[in-house]
C-alpha atoms as a PDB file:
ATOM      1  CA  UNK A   1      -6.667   7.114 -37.805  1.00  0.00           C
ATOM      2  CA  UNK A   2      -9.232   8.363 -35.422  1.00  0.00           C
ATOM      3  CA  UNK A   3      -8.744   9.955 -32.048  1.00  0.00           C
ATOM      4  CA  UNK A   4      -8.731   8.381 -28.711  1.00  0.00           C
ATOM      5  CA  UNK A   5      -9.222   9.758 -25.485  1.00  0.00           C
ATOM      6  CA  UNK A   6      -6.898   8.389 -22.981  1.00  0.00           C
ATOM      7  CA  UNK A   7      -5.450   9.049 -19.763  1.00  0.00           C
ATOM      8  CA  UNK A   8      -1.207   9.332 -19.519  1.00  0.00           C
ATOM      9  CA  UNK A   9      -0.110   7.428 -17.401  1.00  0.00           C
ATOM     10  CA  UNK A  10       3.788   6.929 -18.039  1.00  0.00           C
ATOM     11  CA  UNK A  11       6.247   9.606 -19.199  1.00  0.00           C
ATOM     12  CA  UNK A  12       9.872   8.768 -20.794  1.00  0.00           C
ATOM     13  CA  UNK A  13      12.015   6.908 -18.866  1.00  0.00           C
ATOM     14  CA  UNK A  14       8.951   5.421 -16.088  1.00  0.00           C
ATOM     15  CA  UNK A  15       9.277   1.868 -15.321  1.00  0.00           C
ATOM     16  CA  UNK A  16       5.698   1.106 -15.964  1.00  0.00           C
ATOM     17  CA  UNK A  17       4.342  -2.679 -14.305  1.00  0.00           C
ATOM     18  CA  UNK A  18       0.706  -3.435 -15.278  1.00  0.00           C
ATOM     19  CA  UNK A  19      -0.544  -6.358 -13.328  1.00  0.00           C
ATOM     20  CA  UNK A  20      -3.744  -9.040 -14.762  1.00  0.00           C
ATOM     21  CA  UNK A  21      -5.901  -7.156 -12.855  1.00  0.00           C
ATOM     22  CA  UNK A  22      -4.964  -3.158 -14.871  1.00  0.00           C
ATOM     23  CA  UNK A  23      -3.879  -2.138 -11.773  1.00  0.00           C
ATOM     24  CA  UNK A  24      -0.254  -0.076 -12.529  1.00  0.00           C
ATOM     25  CA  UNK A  25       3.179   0.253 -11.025  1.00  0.00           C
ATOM     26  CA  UNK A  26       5.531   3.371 -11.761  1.00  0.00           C
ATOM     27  CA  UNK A  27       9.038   2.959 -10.440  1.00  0.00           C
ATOM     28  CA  UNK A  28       7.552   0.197  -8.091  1.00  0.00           C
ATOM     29  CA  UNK A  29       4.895   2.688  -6.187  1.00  0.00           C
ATOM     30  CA  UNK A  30       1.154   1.779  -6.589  1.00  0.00           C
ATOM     31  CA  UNK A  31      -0.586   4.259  -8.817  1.00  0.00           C
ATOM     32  CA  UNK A  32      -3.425   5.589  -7.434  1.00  0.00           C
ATOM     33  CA  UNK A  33      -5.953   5.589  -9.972  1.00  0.00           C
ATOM     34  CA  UNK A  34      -9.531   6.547  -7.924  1.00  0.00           C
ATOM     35  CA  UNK A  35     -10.916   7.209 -11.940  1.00  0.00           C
ATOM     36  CA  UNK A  36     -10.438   2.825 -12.093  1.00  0.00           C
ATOM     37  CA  UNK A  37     -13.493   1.342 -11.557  1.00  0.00           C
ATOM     38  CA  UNK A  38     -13.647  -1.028 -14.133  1.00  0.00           C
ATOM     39  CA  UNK A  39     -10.589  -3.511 -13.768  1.00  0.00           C
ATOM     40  CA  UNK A  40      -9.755  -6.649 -16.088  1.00  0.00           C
ATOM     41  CA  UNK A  41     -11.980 -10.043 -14.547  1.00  0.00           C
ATOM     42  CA  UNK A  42      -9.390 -12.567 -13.598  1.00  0.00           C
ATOM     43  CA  UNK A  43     -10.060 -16.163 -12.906  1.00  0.00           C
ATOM     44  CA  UNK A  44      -8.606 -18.309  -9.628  1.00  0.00           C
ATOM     45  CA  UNK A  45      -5.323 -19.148 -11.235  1.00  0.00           C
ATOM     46  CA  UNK A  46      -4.731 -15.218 -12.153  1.00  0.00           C
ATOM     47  CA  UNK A  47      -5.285 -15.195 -15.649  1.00  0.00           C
ATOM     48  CA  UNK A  48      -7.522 -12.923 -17.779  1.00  0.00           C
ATOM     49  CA  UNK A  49      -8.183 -10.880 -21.001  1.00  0.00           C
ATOM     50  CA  UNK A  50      -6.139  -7.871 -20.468  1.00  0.00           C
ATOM     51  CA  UNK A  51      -2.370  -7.891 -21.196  1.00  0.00           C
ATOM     52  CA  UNK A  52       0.171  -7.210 -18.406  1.00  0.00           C
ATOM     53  CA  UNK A  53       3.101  -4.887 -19.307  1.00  0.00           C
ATOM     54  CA  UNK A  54       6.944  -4.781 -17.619  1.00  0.00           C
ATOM     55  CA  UNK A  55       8.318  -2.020 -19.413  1.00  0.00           C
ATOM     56  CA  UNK A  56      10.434   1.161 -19.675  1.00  0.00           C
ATOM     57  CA  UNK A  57       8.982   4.196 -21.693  1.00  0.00           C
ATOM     58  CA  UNK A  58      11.440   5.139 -24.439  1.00  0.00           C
ATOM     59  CA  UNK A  59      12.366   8.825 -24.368  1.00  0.00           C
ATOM     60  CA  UNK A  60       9.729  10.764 -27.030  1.00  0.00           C
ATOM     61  CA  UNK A  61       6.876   8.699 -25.997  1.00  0.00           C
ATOM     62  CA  UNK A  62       4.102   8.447 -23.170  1.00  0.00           C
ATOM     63  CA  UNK A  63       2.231   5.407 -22.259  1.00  0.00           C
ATOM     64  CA  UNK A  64      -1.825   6.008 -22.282  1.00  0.00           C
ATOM     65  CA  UNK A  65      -4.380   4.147 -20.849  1.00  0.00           C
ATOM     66  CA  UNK A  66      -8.150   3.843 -21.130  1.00  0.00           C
ATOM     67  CA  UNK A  67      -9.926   4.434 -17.480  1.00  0.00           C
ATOM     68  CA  UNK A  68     -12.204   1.660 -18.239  1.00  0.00           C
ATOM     69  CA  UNK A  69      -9.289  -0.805 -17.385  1.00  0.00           C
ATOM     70  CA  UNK A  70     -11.292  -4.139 -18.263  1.00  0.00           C
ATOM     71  CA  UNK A  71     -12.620  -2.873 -21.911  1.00  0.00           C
ATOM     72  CA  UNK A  72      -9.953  -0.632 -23.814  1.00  0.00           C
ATOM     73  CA  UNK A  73      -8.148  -0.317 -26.504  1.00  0.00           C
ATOM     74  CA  UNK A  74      -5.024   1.306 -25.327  1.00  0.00           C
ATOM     75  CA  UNK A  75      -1.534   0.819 -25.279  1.00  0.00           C
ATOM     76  CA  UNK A  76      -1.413  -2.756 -23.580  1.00  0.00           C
ATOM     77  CA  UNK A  77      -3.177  -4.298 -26.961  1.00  0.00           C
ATOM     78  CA  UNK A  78      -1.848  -1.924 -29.547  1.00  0.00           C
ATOM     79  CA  UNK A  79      -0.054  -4.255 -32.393  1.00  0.00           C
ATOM     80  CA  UNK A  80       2.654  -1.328 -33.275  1.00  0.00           C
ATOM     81  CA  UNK A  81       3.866  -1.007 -29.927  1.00  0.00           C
ATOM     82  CA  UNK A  82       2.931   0.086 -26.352  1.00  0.00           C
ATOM     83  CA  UNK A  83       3.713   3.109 -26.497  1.00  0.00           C
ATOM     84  CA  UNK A  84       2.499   6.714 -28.579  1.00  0.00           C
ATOM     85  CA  UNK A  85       5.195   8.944 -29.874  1.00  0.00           C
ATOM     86  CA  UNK A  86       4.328  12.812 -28.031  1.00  0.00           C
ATOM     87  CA  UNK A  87       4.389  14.405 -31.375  1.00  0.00           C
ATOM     88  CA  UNK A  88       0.772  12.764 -31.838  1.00  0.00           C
ATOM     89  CA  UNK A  89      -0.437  14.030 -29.188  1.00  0.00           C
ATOM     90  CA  UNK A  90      -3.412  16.365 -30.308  1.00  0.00           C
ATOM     91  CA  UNK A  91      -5.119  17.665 -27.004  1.00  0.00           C
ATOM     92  CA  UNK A  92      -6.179  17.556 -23.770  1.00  0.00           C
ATOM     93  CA  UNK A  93      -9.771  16.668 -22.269  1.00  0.00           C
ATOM     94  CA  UNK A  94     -11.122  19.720 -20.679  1.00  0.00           C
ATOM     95  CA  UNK A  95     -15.000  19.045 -20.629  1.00  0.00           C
ATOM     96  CA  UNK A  96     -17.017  15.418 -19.645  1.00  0.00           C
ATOM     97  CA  UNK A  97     -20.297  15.276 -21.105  1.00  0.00           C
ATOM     98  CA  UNK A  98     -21.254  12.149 -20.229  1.00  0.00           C
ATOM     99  CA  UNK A  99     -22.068   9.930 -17.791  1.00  0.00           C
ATOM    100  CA  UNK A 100     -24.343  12.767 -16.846  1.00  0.00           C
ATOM    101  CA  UNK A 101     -24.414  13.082 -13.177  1.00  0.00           C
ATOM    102  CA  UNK A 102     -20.546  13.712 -13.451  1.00  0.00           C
ATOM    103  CA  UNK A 103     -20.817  16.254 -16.308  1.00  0.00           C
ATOM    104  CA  UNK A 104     -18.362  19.198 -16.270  1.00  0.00           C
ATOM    105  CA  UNK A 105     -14.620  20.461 -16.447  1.00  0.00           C
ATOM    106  CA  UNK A 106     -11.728  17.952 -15.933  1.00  0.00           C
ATOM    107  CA  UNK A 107      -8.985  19.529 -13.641  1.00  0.00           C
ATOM    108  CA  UNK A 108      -5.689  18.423 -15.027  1.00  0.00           C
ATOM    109  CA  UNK A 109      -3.696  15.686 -13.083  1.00  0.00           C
ATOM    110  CA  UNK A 110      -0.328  14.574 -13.137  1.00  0.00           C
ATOM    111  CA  UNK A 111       0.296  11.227 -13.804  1.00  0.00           C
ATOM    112  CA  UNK A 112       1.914  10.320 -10.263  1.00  0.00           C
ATOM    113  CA  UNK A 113       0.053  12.549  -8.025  1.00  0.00           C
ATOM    114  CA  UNK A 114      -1.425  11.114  -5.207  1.00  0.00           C
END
């Protein structure tokens, strides 16, 4: 299987809400996710492509998300589950190379902070 970057955004035992839109709940606060700036197209009645989640993340696991809401394969699609056990966890992002103008180290976040 081949690597994915993705962003954590739930940790064991979160309550984790993920609206149409990609927008996410934790516990019932709004995450705030200023990285979004791609979120899933809806139409009038609501509906779109990306999969909405209601969910509590089992002990052992994380739930990850791509930060291009509205075109990624991450754990809302994934047909073995929603969420990735921490043992396959394999490393953190500590260097953007591209887009360009944004180039450079990647402070690390927590996935609640504000």
């Amino acid at each position: 299987m081949l690597p994915f970057i993705k962003r954590v955004i739930g940790l064991p035992g979160d309550h984790v809400v993920i609206d149409p839109l990609g927008r996410v709940r934790i516990d019932g606060r709004p995450l705030n996710e200023p990285y979004v700036r791609n979120y899933c197209p809806v139409d009038s009645r609501g509906m779109g492509p990306c999969r909405t989640l209601d969910a509590v993340v089992p002990s052992g696991h994380v739930l990850v998300l791509g930060d291009n809401r509205g075109n990624s394969w991450d754990g809302r699609f994934w047909p073995g589950g929603h969420f990735l056990p921490q043992s396959e966890i394999i490393g953190r992002a500590f260097w953007r190379f591209y887009p360009f103008k944004t180039w450079g180290s990647l402070a690390p976040t927590s996935p609640q902070a504000p």
